[in-house]
PDB file of N, CA and C in Angstrom:
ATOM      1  N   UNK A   1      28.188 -21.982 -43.250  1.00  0.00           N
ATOM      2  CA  UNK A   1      27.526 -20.752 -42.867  1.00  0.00           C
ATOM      3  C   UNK A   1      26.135 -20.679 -43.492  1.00  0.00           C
ATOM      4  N   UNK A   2      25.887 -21.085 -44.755  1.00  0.00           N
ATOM      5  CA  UNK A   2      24.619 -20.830 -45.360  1.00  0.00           C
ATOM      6  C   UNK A   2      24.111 -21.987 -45.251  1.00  0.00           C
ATOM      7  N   UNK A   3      24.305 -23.063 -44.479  1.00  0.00           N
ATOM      8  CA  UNK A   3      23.316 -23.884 -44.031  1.00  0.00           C
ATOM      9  C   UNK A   3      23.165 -23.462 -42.793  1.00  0.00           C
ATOM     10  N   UNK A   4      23.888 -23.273 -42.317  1.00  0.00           N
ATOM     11  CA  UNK A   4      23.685 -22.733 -40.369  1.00  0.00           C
ATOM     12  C   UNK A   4      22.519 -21.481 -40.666  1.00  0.00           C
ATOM     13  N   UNK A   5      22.125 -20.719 -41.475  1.00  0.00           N
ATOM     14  CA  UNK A   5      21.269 -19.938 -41.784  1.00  0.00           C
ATOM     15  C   UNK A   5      20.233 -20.053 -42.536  1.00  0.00           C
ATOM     16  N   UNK A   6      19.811 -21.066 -43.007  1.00  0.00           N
ATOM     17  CA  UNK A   6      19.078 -21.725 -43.489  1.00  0.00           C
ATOM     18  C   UNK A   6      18.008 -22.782 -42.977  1.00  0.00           C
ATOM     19  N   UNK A   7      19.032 -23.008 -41.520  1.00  0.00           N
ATOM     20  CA  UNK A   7      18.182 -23.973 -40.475  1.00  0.00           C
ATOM     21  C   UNK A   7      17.843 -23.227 -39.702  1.00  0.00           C
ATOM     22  N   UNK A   8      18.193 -21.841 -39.452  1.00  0.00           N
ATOM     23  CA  UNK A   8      17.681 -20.914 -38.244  1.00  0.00           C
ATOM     24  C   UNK A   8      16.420 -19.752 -39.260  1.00  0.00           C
ATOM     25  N   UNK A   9      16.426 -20.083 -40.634  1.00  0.00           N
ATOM     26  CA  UNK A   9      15.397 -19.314 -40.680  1.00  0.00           C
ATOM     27  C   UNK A   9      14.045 -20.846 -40.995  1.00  0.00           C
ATOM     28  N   UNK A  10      13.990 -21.762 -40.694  1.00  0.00           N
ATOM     29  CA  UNK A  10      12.762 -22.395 -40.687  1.00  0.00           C
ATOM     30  C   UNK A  10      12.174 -21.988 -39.899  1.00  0.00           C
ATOM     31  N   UNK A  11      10.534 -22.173 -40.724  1.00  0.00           N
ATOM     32  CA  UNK A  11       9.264 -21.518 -40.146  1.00  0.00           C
ATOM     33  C   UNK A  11       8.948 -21.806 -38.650  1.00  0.00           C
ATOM     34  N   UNK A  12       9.499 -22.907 -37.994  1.00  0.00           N
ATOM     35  CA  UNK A  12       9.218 -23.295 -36.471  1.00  0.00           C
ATOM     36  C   UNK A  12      10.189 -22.448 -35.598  1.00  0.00           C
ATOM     37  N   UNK A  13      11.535 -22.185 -35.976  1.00  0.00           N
ATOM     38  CA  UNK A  13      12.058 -20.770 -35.259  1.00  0.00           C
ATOM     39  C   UNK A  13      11.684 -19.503 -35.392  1.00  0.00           C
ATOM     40  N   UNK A  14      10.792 -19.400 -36.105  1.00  0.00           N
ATOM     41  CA  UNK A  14      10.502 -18.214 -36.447  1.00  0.00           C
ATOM     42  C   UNK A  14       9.258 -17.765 -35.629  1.00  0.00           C
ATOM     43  N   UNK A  15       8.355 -19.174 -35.312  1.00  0.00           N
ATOM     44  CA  UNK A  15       7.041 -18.938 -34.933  1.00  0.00           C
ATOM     45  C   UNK A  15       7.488 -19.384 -33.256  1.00  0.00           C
ATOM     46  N   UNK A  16       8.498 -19.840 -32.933  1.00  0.00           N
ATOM     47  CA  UNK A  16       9.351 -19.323 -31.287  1.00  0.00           C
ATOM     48  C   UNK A  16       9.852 -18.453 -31.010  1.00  0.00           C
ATOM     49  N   UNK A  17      10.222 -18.053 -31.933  1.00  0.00           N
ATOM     50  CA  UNK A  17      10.462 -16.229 -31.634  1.00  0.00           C
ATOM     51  C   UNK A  17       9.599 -15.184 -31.454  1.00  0.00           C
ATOM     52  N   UNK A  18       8.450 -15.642 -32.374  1.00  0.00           N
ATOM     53  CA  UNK A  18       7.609 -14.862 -32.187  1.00  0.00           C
ATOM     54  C   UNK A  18       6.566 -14.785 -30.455  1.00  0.00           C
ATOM     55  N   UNK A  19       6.874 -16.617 -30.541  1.00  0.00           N
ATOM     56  CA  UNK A  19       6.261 -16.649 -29.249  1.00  0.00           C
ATOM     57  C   UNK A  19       6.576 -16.209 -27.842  1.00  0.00           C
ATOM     58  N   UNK A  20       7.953 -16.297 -27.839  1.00  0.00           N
ATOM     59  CA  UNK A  20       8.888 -15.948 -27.112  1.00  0.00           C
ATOM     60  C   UNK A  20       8.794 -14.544 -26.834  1.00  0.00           C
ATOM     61  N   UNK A  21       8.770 -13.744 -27.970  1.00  0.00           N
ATOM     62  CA  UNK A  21       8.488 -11.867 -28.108  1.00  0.00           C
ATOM     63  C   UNK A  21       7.784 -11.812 -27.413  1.00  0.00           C
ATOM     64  N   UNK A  22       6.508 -11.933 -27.711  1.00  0.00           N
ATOM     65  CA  UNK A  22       5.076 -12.139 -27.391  1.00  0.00           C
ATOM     66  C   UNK A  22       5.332 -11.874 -25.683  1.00  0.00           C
ATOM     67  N   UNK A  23       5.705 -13.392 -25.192  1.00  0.00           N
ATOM     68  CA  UNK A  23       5.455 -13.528 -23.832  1.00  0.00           C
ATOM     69  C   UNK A  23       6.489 -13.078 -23.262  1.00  0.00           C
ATOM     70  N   UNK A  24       7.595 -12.572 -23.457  1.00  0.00           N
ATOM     71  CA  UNK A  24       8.182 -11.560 -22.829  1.00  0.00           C
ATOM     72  C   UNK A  24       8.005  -9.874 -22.822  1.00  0.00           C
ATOM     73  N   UNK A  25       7.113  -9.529 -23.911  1.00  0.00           N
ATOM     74  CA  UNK A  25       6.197  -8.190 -23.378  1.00  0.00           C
ATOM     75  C   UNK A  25       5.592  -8.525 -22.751  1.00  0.00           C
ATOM     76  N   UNK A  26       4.256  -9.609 -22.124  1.00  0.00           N
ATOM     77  CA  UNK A  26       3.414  -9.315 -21.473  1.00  0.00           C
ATOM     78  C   UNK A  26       4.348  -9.575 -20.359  1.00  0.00           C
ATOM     79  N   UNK A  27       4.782 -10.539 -20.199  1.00  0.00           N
ATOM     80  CA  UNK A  27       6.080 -10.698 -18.521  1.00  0.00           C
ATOM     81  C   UNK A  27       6.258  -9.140 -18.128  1.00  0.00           C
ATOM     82  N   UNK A  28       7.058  -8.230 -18.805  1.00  0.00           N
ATOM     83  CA  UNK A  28       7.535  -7.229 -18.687  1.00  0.00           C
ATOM     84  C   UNK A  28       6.351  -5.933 -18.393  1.00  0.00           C
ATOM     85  N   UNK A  29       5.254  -5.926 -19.228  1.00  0.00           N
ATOM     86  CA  UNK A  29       4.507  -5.144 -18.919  1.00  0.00           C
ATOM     87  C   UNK A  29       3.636  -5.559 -17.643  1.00  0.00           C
ATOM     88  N   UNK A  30       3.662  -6.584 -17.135  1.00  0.00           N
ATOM     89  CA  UNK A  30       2.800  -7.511 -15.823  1.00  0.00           C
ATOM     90  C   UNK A  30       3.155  -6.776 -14.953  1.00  0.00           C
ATOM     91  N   UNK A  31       4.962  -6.675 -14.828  1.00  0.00           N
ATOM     92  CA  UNK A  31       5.385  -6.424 -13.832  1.00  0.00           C
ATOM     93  C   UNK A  31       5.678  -4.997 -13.428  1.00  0.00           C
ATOM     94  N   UNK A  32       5.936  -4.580 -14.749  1.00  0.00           N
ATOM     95  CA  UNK A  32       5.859  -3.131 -14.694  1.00  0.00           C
ATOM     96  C   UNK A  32       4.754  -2.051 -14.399  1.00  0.00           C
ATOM     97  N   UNK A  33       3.325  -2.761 -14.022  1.00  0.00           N
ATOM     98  CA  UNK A  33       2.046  -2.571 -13.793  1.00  0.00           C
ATOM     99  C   UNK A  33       1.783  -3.217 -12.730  1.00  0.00           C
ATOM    100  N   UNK A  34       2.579  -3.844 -12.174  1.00  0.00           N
ATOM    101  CA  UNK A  34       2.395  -4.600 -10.624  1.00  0.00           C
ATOM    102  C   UNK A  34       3.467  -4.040  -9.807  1.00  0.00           C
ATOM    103  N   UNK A  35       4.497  -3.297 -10.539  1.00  0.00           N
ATOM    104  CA  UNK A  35       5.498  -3.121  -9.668  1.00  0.00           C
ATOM    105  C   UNK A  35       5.079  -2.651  -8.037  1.00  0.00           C
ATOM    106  N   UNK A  36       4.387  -1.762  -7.921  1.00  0.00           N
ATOM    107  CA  UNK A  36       4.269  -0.988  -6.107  1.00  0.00           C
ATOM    108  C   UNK A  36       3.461  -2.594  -5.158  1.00  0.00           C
ATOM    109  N   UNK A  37       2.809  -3.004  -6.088  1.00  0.00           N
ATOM    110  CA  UNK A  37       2.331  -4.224  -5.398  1.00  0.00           C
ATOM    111  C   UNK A  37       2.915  -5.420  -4.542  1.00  0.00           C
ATOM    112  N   UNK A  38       3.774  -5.230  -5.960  1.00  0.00           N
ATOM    113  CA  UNK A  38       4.986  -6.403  -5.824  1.00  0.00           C
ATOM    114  C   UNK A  38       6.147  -6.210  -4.635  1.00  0.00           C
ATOM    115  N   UNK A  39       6.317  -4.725  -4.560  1.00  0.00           N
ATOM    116  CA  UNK A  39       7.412  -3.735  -3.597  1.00  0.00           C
ATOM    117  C   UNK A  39       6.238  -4.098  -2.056  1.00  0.00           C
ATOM    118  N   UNK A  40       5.143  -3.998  -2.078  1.00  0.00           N
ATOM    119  CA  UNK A  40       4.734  -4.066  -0.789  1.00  0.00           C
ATOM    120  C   UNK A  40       4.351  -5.345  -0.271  1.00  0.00           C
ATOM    121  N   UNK A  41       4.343  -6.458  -1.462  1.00  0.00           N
ATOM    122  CA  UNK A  41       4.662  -7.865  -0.486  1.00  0.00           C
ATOM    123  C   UNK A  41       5.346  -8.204  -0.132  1.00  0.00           C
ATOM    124  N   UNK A  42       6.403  -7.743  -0.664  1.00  0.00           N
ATOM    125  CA  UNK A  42       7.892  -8.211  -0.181  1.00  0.00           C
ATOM    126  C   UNK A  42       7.910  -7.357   1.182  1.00  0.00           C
ATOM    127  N   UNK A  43       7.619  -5.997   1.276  1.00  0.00           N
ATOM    128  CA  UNK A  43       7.588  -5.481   2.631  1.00  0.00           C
ATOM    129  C   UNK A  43       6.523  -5.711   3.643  1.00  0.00           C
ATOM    130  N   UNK A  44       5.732  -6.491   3.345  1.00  0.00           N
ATOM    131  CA  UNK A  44       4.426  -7.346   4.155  1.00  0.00           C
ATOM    132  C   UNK A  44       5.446  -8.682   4.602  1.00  0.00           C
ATOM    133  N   UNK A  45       5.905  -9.007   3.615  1.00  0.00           N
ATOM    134  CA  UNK A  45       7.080 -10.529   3.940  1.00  0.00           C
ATOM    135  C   UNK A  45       8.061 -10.005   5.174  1.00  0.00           C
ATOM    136  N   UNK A  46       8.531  -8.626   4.685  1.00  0.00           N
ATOM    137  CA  UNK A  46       9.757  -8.969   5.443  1.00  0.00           C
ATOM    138  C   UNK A  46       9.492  -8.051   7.056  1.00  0.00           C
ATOM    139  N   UNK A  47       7.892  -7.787   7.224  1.00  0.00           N
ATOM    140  CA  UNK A  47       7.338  -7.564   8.442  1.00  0.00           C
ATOM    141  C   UNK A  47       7.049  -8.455   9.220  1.00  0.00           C
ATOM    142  N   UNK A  48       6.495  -9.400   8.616  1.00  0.00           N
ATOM    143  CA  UNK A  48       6.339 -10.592   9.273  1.00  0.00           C
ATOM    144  C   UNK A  48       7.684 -11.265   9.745  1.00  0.00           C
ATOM    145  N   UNK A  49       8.859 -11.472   8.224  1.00  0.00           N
ATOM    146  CA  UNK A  49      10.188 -11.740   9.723  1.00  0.00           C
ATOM    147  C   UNK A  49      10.836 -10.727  10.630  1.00  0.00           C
ATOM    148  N   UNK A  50      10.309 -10.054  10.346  1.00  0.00           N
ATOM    149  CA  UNK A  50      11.041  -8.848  11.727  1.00  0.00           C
ATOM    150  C   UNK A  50      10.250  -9.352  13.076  1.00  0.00           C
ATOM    151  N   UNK A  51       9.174  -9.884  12.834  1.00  0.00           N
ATOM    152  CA  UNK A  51       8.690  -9.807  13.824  1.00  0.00           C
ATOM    153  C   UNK A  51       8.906 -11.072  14.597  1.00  0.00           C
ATOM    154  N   UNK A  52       8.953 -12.541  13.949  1.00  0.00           N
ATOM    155  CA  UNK A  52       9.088 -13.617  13.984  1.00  0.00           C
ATOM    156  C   UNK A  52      10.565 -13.486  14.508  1.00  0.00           C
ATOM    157  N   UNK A  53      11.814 -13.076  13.765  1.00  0.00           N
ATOM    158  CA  UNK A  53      12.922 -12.716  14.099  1.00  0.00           C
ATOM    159  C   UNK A  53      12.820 -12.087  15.857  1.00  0.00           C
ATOM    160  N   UNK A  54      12.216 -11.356  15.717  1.00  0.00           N
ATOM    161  CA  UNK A  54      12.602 -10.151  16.959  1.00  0.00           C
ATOM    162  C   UNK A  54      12.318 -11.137  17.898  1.00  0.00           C
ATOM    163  N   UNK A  55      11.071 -11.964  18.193  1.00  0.00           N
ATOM    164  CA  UNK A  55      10.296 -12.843  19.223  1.00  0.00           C
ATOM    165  C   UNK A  55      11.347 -13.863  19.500  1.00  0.00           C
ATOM    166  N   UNK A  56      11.982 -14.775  18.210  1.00  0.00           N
ATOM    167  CA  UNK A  56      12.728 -15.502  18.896  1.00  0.00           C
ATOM    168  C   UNK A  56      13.973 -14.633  19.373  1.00  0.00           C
ATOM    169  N   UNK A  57      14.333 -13.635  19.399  1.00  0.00           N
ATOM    170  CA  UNK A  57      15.695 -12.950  19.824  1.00  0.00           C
ATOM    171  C   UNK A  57      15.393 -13.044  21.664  1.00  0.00           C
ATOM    172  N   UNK A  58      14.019 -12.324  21.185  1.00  0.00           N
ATOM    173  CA  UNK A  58      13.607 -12.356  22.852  1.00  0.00           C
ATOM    174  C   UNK A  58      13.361 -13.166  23.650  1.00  0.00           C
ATOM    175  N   UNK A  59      13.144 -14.361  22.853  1.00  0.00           N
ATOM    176  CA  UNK A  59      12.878 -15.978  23.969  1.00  0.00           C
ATOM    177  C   UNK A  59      14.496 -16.384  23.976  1.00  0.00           C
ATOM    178  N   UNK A  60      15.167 -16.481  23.384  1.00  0.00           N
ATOM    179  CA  UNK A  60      16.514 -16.647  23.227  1.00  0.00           C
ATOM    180  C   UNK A  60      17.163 -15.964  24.247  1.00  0.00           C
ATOM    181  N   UNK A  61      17.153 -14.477  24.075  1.00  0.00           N
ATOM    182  CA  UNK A  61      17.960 -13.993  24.845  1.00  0.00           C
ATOM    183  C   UNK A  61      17.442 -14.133  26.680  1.00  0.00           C
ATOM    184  N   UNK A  62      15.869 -14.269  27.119  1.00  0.00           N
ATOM    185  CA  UNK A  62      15.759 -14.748  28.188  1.00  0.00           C
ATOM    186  C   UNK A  62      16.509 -16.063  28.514  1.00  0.00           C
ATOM    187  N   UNK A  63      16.538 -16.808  27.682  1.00  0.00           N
ATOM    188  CA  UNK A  63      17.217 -18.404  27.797  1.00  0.00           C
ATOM    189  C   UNK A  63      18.516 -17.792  28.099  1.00  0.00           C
ATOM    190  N   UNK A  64      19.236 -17.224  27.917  1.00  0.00           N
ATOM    191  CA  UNK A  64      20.484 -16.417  27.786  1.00  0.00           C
ATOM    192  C   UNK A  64      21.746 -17.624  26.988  1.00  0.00           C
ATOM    193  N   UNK A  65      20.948 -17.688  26.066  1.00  0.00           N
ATOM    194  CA  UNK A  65      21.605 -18.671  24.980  1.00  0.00           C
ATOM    195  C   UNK A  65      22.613 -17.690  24.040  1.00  0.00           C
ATOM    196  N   UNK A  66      23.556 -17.558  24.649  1.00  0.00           N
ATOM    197  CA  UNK A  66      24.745 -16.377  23.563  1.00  0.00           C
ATOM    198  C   UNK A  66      24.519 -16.289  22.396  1.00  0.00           C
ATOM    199  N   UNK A  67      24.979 -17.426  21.425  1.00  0.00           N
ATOM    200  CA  UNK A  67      24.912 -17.888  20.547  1.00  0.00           C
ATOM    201  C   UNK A  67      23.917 -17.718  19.489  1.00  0.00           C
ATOM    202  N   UNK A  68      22.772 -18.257  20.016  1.00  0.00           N
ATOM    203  CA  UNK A  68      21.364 -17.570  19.036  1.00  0.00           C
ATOM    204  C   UNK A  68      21.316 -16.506  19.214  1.00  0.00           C
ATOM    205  N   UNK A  69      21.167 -15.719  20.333  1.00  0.00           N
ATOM    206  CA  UNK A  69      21.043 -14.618  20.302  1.00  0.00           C
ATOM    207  C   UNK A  69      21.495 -14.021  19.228  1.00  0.00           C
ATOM    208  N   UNK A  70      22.934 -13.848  19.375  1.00  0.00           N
ATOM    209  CA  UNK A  70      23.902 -13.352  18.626  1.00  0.00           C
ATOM    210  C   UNK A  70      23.171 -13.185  16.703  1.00  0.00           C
ATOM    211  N   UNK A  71      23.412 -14.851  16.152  1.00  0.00           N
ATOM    212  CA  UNK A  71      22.956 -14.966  15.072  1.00  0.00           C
ATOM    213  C   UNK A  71      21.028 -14.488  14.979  1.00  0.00           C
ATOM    214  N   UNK A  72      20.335 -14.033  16.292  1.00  0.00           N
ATOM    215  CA  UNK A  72      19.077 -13.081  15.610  1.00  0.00           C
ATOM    216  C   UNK A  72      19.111 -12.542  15.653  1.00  0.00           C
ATOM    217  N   UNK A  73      20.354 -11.885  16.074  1.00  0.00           N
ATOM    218  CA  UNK A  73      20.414 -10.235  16.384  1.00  0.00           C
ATOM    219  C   UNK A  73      20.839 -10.179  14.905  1.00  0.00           C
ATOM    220  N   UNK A  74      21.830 -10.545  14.487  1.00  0.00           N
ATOM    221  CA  UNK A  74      22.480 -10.265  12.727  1.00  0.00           C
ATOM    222  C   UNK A  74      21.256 -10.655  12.410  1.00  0.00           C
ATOM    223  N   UNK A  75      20.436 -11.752  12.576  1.00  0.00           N
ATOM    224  CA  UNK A  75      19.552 -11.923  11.049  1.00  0.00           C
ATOM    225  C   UNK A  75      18.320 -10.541  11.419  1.00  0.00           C
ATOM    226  N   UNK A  76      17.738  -9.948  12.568  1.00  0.00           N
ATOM    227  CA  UNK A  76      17.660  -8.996  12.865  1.00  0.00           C
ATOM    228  C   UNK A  76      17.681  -7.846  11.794  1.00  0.00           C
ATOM    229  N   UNK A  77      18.489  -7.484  12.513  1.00  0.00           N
ATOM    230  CA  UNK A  77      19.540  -5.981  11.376  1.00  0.00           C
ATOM    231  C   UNK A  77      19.444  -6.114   9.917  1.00  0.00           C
ATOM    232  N   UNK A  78      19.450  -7.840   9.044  1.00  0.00           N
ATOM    233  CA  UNK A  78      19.296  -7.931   8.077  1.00  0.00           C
ATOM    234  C   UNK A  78      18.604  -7.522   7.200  1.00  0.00           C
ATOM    235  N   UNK A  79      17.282  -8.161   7.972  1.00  0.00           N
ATOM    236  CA  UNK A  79      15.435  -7.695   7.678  1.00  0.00           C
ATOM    237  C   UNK A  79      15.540  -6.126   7.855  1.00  0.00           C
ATOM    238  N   UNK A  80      15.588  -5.858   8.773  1.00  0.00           N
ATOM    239  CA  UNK A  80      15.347  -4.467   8.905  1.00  0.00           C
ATOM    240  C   UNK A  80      16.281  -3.437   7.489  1.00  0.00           C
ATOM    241  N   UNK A  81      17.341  -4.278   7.318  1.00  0.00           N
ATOM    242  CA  UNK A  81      17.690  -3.073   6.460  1.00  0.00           C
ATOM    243  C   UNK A  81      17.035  -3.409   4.753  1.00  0.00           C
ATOM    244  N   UNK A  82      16.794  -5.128   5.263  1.00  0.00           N
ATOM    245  CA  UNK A  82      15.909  -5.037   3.655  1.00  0.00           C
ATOM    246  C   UNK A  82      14.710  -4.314   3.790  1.00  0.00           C
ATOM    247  N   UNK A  83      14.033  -4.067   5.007  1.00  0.00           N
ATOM    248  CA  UNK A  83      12.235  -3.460   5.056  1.00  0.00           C
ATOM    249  C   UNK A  83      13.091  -1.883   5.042  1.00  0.00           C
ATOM    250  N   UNK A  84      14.107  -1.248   5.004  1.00  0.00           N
ATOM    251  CA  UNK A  84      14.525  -0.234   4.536  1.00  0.00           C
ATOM    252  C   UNK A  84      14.411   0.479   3.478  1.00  0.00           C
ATOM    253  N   UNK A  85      15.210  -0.736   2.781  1.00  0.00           N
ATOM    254  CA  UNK A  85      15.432  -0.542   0.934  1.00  0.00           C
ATOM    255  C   UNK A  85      14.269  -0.903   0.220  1.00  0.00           C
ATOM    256  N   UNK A  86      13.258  -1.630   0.791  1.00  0.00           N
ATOM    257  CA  UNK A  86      12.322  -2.420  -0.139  1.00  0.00           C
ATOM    258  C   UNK A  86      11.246  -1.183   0.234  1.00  0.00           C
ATOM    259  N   UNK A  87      11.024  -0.237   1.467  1.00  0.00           N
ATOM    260  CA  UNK A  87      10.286   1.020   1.829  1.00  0.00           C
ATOM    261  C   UNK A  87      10.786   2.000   0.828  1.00  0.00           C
ATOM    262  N   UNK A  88      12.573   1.744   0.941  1.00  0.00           N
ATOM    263  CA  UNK A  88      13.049   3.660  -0.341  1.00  0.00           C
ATOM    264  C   UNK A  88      12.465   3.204  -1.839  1.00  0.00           C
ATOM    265  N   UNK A  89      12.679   1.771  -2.071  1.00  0.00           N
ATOM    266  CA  UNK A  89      12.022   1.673  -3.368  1.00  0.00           C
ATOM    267  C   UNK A  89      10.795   1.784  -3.754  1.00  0.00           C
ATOM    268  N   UNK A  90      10.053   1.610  -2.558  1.00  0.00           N
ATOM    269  CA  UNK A  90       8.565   1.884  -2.874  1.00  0.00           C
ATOM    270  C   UNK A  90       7.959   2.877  -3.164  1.00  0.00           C
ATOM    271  N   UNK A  91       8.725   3.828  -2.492  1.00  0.00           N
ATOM    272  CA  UNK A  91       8.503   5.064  -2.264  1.00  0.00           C
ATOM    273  C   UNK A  91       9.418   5.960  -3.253  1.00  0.00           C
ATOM    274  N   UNK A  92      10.467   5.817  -3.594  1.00  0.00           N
ATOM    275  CA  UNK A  92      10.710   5.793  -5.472  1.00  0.00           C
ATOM    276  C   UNK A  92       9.643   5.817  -6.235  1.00  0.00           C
ATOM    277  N   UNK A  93       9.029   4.395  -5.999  1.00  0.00           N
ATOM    278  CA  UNK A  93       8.308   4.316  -7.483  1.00  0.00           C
ATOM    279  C   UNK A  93       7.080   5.092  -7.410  1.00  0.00           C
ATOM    280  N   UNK A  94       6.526   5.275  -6.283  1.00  0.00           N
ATOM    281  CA  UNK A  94       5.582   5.924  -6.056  1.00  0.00           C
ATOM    282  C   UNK A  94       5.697   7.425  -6.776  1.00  0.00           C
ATOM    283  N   UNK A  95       6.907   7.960  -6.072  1.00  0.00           N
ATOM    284  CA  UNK A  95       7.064   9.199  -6.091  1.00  0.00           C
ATOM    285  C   UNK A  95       7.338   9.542  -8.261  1.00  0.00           C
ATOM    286  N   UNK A  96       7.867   8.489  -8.466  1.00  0.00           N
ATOM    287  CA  UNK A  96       8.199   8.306 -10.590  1.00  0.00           C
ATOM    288  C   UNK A  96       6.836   8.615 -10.659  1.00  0.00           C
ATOM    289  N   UNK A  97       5.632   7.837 -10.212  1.00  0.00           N
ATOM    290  CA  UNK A  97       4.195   7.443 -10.986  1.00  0.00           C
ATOM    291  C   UNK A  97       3.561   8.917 -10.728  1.00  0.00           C
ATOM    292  N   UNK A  98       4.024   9.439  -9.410  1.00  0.00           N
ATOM    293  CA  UNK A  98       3.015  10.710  -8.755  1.00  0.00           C
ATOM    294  C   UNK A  98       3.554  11.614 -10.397  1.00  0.00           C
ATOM    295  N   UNK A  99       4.584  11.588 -10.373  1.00  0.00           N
ATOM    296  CA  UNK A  99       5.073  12.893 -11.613  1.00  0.00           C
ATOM    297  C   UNK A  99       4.226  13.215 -12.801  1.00  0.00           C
TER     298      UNK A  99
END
């Protein structure tokens, strides 16, 4: 035991911990200061597959290919309910910052 504690307090764990501290506040404060940013690329992302999605549904379903259809219609509905949740969260955080 008092060697197992003795090797974890040398000066090179100590100065990784520190480093480690360090760069996990700024990680944390980055993001926590980017957050609405971060919420609206992901909803810029997942506009672009709604839309990409929707187009092939519609060349698909002219082909009258069942099958794809089917699976863009689910991947469809998917997007849309993530550009849902990724809109209520935005609009969360918005509404925390307005306070």
């Amino acid at each position: 035991m008092n060697i197992i504690y003795q090797f974890l307090n040398l000066p090179i764990f100590g100065v990784i911990s520190n480093e480690l501290d360090k760069l996990n506040k700024v990680i944390i404060g980055e993001i926590n200061s980017a957050g609405p940013q971060i919420l609206f690329f992901i909803m810029l992302l997942l506009v672009f597959a709604l839309f990409g999605c929707g187009i092939g549904f519609l060349i698909e379903n002219k082909k009258r290919n069942k099958e794809a259809s089917k699976i863009l219609k689910r991947s469809l509905i998917g997007i849309l309910a993530g550009f849902v949740v990724c809109l209520a969260g935005w609009a969360v955080w918005v509404a925390i910052i307005a306070r």
